[in-house]
N, C-alpha and C. Protein backbone atom coordinates (compact mmCIF):
# COMPACT_ATOMS: atom_id res chain seq x y z
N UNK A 1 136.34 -34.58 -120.45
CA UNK A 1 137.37 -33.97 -121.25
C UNK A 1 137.78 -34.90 -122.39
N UNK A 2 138.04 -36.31 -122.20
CA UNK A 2 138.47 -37.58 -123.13
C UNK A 2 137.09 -37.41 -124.53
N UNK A 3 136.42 -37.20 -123.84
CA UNK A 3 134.91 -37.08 -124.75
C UNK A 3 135.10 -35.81 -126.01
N UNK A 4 135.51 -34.69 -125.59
CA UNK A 4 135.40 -33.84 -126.01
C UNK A 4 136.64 -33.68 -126.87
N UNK A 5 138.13 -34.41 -126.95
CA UNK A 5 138.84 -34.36 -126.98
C UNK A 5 139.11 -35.31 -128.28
N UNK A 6 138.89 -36.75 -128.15
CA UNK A 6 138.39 -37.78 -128.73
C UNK A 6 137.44 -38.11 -129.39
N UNK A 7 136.16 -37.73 -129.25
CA UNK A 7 134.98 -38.06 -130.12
C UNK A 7 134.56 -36.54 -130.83
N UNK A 8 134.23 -35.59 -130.22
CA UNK A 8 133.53 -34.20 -130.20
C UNK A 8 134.28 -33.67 -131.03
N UNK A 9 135.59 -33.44 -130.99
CA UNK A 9 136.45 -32.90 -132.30
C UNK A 9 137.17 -33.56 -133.56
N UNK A 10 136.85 -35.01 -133.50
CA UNK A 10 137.23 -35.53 -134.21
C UNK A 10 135.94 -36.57 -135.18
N UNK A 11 135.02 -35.90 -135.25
CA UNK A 11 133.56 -35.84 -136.06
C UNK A 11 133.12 -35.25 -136.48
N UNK A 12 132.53 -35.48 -137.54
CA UNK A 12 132.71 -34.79 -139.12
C UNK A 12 131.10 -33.38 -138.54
N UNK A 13 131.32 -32.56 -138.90
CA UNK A 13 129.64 -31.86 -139.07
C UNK A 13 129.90 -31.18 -140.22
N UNK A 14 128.36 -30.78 -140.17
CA UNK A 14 127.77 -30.18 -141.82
C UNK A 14 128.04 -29.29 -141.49
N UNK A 15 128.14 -28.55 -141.02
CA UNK A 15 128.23 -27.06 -140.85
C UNK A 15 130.32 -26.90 -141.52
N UNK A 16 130.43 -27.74 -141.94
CA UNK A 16 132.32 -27.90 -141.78
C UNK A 16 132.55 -28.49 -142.96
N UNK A 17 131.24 -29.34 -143.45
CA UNK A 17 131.95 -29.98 -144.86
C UNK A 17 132.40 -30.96 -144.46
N UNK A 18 133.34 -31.25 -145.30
CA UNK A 18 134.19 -32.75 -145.07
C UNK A 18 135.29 -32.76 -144.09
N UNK A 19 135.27 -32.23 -143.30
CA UNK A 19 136.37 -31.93 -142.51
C UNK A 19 136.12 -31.69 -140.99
N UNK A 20 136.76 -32.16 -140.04
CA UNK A 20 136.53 -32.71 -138.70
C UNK A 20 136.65 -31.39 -137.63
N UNK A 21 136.40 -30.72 -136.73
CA UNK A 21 136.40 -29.62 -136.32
C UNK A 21 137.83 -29.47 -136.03
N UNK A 22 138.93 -30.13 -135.74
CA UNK A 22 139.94 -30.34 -135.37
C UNK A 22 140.73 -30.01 -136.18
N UNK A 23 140.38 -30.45 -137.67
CA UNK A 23 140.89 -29.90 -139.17
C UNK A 23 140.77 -28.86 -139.61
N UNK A 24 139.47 -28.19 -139.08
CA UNK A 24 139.09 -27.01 -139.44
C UNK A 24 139.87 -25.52 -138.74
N UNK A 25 140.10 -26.01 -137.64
CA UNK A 25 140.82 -25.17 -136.69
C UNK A 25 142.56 -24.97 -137.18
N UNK A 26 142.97 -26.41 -137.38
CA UNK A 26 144.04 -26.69 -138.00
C UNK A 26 144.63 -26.06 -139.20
N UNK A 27 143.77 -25.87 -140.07
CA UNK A 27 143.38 -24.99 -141.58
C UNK A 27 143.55 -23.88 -141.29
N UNK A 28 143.19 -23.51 -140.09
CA UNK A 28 142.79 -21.79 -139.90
C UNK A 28 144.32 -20.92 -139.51
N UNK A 29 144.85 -21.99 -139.05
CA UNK A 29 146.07 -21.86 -138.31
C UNK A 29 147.04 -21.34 -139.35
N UNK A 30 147.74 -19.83 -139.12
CA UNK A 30 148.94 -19.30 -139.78
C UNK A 30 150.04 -20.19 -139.98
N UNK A 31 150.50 -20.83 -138.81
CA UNK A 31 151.62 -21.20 -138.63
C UNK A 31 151.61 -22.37 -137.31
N UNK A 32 152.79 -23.17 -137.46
CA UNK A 32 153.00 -23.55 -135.62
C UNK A 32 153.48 -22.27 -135.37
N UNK A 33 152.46 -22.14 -133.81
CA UNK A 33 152.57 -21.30 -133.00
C UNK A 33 154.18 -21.32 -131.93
N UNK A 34 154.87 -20.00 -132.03
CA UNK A 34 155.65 -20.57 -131.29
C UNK A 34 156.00 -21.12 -130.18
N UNK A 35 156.85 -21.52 -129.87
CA UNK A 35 156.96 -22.14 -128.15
C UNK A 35 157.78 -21.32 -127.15
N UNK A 36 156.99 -21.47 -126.38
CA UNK A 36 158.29 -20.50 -125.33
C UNK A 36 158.71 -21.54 -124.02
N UNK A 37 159.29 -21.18 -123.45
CA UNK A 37 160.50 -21.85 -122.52
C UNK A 37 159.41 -22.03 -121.39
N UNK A 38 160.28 -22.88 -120.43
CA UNK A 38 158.95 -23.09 -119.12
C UNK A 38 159.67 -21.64 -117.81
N UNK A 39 160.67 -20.83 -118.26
CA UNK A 39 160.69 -19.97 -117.39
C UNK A 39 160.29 -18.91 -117.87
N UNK A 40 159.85 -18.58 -119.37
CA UNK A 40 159.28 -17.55 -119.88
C UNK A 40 157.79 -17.68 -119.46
N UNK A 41 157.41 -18.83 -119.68
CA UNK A 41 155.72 -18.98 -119.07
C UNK A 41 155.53 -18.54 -117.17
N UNK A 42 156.58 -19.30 -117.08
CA UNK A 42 156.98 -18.72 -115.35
C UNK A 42 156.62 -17.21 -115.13
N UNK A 43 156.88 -16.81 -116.13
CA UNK A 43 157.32 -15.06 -115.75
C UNK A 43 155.96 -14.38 -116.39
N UNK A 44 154.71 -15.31 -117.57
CA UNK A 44 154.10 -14.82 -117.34
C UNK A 44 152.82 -15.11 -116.59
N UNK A 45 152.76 -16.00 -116.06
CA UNK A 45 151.78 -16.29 -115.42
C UNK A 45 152.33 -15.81 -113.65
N UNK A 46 153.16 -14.79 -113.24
CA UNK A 46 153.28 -14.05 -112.29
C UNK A 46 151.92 -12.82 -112.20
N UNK A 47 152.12 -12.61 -110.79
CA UNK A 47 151.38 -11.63 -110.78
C UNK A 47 152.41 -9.83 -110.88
N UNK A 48 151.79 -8.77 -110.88
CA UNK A 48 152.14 -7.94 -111.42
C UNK A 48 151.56 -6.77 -110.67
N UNK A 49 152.57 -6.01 -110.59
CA UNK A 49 151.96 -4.33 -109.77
C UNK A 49 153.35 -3.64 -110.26
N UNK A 50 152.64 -2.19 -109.27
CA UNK A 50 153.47 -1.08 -110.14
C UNK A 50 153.80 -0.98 -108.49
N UNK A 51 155.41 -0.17 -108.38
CA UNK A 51 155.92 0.18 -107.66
C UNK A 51 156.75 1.25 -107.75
N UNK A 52 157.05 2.56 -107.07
CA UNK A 52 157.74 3.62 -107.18
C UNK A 52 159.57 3.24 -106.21
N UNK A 53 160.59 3.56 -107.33
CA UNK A 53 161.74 3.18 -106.74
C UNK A 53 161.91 4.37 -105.65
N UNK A 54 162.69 3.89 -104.08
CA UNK A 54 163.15 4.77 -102.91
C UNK A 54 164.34 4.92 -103.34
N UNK A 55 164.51 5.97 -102.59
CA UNK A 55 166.44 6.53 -102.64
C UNK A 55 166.72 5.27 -101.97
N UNK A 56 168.34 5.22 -102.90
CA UNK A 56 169.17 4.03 -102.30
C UNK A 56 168.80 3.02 -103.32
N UNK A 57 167.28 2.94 -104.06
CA UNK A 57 167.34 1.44 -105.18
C UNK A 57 166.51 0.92 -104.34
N UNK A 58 165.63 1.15 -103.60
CA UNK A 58 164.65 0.14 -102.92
C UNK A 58 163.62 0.09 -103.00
N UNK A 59 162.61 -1.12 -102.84
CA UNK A 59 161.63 -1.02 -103.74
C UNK A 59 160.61 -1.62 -102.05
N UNK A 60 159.18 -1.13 -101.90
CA UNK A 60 158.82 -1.96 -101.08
C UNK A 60 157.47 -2.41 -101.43
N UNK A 61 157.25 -4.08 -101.01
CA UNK A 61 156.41 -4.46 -101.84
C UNK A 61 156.11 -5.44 -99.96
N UNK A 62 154.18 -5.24 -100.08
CA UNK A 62 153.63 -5.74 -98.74
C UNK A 62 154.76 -5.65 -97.29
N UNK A 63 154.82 -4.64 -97.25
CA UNK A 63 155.86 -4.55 -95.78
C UNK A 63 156.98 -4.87 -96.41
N UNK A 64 157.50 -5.34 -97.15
CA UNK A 64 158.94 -6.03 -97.04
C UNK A 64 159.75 -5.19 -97.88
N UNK A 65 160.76 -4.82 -97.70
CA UNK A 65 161.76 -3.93 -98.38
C UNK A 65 162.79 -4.98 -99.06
N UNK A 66 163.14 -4.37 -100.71
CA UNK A 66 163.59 -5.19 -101.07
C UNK A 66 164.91 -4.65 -101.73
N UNK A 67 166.18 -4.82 -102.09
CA UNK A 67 167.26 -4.38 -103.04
C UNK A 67 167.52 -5.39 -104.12
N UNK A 68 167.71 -4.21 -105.31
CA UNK A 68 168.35 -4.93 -106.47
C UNK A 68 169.18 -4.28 -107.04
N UNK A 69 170.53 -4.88 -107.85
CA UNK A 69 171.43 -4.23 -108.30
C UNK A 69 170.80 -3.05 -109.58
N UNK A 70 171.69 -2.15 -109.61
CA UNK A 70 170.84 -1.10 -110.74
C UNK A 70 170.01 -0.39 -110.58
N UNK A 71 169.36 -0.35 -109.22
CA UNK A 71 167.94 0.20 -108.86
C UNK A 71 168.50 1.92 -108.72
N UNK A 72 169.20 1.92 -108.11
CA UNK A 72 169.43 3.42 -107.82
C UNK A 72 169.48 4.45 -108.67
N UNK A 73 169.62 4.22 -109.71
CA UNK A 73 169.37 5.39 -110.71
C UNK A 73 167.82 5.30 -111.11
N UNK A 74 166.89 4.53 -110.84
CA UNK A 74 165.92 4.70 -110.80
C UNK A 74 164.56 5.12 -109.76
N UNK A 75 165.45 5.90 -108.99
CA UNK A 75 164.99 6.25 -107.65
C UNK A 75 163.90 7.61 -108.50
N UNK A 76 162.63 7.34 -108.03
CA UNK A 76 161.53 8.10 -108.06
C UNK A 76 161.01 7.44 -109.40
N UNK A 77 161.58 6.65 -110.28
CA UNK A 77 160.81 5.84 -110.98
C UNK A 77 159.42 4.95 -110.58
N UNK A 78 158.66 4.83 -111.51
CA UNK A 78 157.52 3.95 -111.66
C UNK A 78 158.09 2.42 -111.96
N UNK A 79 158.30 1.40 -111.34
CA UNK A 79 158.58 0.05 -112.32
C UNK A 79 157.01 -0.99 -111.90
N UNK A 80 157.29 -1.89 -112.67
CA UNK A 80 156.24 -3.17 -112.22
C UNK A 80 157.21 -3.79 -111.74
N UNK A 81 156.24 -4.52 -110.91
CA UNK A 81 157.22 -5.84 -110.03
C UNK A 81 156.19 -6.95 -110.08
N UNK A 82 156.99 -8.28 -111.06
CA UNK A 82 156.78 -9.59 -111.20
C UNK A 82 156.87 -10.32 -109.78
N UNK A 83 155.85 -11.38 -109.57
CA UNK A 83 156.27 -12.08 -108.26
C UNK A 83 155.46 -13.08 -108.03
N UNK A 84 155.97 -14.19 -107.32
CA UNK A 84 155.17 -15.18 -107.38
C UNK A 84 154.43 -15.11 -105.74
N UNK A 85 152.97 -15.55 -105.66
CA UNK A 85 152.44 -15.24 -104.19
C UNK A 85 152.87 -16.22 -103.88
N UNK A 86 153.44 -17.60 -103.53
CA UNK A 86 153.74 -18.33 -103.22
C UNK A 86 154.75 -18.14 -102.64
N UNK A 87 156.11 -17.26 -102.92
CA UNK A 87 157.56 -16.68 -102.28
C UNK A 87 157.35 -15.71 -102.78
N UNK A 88 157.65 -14.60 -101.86
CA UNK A 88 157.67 -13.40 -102.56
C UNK A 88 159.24 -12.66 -101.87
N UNK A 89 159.90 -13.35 -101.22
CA UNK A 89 161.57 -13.34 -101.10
C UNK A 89 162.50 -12.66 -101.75
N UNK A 90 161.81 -13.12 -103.30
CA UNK A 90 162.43 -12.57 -104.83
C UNK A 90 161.70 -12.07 -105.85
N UNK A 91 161.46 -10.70 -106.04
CA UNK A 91 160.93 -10.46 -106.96
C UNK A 91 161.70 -10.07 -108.49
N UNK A 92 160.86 -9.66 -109.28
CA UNK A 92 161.51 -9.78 -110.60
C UNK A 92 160.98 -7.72 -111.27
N UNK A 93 161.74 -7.04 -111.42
CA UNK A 93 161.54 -5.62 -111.55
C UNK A 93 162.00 -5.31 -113.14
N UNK A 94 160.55 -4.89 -113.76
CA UNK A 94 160.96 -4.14 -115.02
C UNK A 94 160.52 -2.77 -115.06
N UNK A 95 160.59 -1.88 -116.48
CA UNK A 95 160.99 -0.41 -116.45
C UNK A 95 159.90 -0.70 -117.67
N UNK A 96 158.74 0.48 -118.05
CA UNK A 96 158.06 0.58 -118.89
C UNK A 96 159.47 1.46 -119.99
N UNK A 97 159.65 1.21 -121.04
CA UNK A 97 160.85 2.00 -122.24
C UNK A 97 159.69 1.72 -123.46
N UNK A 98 159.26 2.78 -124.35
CA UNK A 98 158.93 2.84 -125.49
C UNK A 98 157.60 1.88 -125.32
N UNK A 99 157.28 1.71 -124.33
CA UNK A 99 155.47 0.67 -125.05
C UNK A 99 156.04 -0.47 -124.64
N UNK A 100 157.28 -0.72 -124.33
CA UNK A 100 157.73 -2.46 -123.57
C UNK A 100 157.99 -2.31 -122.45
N UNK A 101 157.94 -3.23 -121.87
CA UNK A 101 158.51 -3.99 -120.49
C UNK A 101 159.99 -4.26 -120.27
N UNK A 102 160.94 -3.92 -120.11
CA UNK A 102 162.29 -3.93 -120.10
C UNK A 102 162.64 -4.44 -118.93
N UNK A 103 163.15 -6.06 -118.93
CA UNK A 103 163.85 -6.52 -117.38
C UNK A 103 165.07 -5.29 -116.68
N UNK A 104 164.68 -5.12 -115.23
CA UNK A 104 166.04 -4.54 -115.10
C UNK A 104 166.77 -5.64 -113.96
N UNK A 105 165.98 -5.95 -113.07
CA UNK A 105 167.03 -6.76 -112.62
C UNK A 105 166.26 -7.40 -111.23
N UNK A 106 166.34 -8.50 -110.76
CA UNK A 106 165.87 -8.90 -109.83
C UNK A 106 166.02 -8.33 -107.91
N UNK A 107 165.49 -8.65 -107.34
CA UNK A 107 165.92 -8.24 -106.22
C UNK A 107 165.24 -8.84 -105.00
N UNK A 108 166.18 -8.94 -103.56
CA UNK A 108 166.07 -9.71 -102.96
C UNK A 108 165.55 -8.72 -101.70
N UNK A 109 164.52 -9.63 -100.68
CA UNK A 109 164.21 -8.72 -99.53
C UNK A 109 164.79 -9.18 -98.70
N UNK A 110 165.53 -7.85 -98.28
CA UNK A 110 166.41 -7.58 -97.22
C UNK A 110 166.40 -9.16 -95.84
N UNK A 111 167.23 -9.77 -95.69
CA UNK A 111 167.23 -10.23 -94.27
C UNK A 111 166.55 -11.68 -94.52
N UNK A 112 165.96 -12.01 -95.42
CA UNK A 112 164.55 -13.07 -95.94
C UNK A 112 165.15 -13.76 -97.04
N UNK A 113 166.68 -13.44 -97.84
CA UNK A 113 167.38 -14.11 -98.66
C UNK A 113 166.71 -15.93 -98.43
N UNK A 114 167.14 -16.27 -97.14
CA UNK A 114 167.16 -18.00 -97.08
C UNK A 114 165.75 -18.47 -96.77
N UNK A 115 164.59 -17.54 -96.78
CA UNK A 115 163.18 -17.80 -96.20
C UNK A 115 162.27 -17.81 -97.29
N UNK A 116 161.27 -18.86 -97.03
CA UNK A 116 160.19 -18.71 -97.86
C UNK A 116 159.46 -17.75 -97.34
N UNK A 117 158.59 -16.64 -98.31
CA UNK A 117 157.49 -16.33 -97.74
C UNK A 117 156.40 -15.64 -99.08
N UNK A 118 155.26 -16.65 -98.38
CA UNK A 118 153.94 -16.39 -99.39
C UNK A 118 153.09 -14.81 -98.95
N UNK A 119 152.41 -14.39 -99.94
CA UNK A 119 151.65 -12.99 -99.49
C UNK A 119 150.95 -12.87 -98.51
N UNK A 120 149.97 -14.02 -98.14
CA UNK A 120 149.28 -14.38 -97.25
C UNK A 120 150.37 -14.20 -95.45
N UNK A 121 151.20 -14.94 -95.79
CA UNK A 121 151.88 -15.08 -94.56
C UNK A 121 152.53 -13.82 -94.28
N UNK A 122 152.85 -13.00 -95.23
CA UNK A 122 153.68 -11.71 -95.41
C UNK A 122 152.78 -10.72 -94.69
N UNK A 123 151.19 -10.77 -95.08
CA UNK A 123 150.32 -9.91 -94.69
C UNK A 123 149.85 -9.64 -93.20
N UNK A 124 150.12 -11.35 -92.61
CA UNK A 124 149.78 -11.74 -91.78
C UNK A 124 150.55 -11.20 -90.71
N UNK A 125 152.21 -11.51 -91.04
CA UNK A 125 153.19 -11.33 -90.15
C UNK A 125 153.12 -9.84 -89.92
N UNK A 126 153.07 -9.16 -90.61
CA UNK A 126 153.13 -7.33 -90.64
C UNK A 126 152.06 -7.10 -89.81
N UNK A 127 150.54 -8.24 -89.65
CA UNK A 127 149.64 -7.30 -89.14
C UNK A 127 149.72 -7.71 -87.37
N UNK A 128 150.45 -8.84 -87.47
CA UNK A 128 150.98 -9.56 -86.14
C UNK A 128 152.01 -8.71 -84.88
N UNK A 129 152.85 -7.90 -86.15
CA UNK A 129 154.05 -7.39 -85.72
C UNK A 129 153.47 -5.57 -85.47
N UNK A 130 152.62 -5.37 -86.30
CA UNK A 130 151.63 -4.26 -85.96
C UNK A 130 150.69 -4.20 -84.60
N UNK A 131 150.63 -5.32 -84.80
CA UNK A 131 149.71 -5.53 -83.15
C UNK A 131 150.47 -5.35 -81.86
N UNK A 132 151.66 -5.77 -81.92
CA UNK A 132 152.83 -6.36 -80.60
C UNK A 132 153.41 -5.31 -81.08
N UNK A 133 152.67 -3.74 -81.43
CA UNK A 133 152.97 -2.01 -81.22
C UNK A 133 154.47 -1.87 -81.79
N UNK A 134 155.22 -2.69 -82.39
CA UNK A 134 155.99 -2.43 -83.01
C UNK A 134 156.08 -2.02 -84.35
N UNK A 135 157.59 -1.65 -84.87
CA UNK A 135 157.55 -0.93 -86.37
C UNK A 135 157.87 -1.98 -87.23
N UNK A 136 157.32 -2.08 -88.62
CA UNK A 136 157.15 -3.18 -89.56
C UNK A 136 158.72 -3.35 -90.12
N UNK A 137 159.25 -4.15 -90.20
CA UNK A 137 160.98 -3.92 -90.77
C UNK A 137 160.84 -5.45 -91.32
N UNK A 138 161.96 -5.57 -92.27
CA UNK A 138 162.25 -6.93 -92.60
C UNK A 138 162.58 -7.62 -91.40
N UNK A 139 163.38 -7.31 -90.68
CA UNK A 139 163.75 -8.19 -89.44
C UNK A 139 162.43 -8.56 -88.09
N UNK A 140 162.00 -7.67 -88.35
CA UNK A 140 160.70 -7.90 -87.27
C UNK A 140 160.05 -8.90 -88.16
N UNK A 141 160.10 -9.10 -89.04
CA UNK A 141 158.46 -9.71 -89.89
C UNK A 141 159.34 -11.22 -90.15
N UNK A 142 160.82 -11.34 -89.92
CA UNK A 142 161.79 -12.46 -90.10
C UNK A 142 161.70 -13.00 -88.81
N UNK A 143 161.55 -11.93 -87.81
CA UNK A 143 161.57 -12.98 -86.36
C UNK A 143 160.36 -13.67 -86.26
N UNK A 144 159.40 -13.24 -86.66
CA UNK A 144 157.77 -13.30 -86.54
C UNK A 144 157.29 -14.65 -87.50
N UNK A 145 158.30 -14.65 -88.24
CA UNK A 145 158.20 -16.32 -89.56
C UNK A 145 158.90 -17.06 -88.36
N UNK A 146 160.24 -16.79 -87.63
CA UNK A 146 160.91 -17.58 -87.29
C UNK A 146 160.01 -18.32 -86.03
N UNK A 147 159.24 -17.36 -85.64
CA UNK A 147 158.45 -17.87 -84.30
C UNK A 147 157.05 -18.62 -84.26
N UNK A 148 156.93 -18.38 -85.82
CA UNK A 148 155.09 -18.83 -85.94
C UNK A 148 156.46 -20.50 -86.61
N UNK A 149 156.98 -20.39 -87.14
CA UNK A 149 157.36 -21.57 -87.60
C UNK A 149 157.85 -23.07 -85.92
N UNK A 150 158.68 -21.80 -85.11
CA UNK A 150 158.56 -22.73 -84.49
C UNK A 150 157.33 -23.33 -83.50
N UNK A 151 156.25 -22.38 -83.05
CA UNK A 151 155.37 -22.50 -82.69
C UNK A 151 154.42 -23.81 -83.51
N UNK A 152 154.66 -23.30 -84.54
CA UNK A 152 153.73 -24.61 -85.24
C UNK A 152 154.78 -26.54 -85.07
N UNK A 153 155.83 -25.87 -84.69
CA UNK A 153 156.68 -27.46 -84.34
C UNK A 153 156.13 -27.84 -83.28
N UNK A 154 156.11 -27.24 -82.34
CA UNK A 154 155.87 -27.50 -81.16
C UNK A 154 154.15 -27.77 -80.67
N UNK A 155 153.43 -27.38 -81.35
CA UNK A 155 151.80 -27.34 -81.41
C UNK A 155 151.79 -28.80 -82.00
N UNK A 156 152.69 -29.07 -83.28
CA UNK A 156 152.42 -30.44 -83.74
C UNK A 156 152.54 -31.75 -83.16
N UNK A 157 153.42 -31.61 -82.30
CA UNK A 157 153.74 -32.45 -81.64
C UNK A 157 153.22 -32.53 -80.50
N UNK A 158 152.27 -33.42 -79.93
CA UNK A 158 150.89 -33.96 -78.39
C UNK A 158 152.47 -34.06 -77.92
N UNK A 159 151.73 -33.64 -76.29
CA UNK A 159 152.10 -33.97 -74.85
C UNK A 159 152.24 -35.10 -75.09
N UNK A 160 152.67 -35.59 -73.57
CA UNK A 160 152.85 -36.74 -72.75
C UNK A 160 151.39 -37.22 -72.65
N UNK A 161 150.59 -36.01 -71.69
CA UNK A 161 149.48 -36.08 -71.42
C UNK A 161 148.45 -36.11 -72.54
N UNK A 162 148.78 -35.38 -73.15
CA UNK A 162 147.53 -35.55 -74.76
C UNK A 162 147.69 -37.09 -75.18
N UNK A 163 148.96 -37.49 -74.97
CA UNK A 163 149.19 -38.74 -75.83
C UNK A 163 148.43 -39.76 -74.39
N UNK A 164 148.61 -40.00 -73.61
CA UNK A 164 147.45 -40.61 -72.83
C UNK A 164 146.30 -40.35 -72.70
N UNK A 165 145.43 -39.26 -72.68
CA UNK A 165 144.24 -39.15 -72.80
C UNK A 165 144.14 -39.28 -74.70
N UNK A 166 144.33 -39.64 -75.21
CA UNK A 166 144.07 -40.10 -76.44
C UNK A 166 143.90 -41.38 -76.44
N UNK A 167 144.98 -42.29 -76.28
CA UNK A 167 145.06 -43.72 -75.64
C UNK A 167 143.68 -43.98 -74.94
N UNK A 168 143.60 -43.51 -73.65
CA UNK A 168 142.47 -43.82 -73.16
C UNK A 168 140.90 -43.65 -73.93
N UNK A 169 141.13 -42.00 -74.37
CA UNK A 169 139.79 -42.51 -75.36
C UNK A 169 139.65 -43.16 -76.23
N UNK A 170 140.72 -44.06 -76.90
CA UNK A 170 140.95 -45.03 -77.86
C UNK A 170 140.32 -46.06 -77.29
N UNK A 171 141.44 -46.49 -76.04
CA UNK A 171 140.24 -47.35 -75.09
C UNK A 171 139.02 -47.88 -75.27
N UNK A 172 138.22 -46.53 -74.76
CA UNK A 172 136.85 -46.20 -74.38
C UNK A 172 136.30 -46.73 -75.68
N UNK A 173 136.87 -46.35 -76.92
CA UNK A 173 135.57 -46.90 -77.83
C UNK A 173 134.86 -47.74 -77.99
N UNK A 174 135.38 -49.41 -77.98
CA UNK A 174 134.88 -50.37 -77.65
C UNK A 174 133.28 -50.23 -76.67
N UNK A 175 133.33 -49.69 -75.44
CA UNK A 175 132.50 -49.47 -74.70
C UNK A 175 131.00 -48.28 -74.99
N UNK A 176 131.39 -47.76 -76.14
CA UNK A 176 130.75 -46.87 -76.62
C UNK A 176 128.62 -46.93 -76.91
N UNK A 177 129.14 -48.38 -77.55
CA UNK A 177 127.65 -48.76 -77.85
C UNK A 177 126.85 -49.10 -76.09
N UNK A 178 127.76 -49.58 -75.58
CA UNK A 178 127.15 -49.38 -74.26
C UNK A 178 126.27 -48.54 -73.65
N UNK A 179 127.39 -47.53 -73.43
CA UNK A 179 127.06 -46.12 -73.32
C UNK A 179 125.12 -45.56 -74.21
N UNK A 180 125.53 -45.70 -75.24
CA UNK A 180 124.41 -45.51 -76.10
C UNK A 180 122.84 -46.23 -75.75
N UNK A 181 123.17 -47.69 -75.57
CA UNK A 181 122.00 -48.24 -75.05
C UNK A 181 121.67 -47.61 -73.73
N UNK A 182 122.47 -47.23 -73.12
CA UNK A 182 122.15 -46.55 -71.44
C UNK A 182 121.14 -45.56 -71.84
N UNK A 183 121.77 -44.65 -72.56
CA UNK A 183 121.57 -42.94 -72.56
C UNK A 183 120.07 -43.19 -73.46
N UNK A 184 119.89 -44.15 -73.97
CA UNK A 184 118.45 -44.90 -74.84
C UNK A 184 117.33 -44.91 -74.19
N UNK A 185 117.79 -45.89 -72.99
CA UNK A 185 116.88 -46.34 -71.64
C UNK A 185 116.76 -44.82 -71.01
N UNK A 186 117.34 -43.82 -71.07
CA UNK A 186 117.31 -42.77 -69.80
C UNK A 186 116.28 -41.81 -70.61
N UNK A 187 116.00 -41.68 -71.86
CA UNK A 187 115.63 -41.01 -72.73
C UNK A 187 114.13 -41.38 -72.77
């Protein structure tokens, strides 16, 4: 990249005249381009779908039901919904008006306010909570984070017993090449 960056655009070719490819590009240029904010870039490098508003203002996006203020008059509407796969907790809801994108207002899923949750895990939990013949709800799919979370505390942390048979095969290594010359001779 330093190469291309440093030498490659900043050397002269014939095809350019007297002028460095870097200059040439530079030349071409209307204007400084403007700048936008690091939460406007936020919003567009989200991902994006279309969603139909429920009676009541609710919107549901991968199992999870979500409310936002304002929604209710847009019940049987079409909106897109902004969202990051990384949390999808909070999404971000606009209204197609005239050929634009019109923010209307954010909104939170039900019960999951204080929780992270990525799409992956979202997909997961619904198909978890689908299995164990129950019905998909924010609260089922909240107990189901709450339990894989603690499950994974408790998985992380070795026994008594794991933690001695570890020890011991720690032990054992030393003795290993031993072993090897044996299993040499038996071979």
């Amino acid at each position: 990249m330093g190469f291309i960056v440093d030498k490659h655009n900043q050397a002269l070719d014939a095809r350019m005249g007297d002028q460095t490819r870097n200059q040439r590009w530079e030349s071409g240029l209307i204007g400084d381009p403007p700048l936008i904010s690091e939460r406007e870039l936020d919003i567009c490098l989200m991902k994006t779908i279309r969603r139909t508003v429920q009676r009541g203002g609710n919107v549901q996006f991968e199992n999870v039901m979500y409310q936002g203020e304002y929604l209710a008059g847009y019940a049987g509407k079409t909106v897109s919904i902004r969202y990051d796969p990384r949390d999808i907790t909070t999404i971000w809801i606009y209204h197609q008006e005239q050929g634009k994108e019109v923010f209307l207002t954010r909104a939170h899923a039900h019960e999951l306010e204080t929780e992270q949750l990525s799409v992956d895990e979202a997909k997961a939990s619904a198909k978890r909570v689908r299995f164990a013949g129950k019905s998909i709800t924010n609260q089922a799919i909240l107990y189901d984070v709450i339990d894989r979370s603690i499950e994974k505390e408790t998985t992380n942390k070795p026994s008594r017993k794991q933690r001695r048979e570890d020890e011991q095969a720690y032990k054992n290594l030393p003795q290993l090449p031993k072993l090897l010359r044996k299993f040499r001779r038996i071979i």
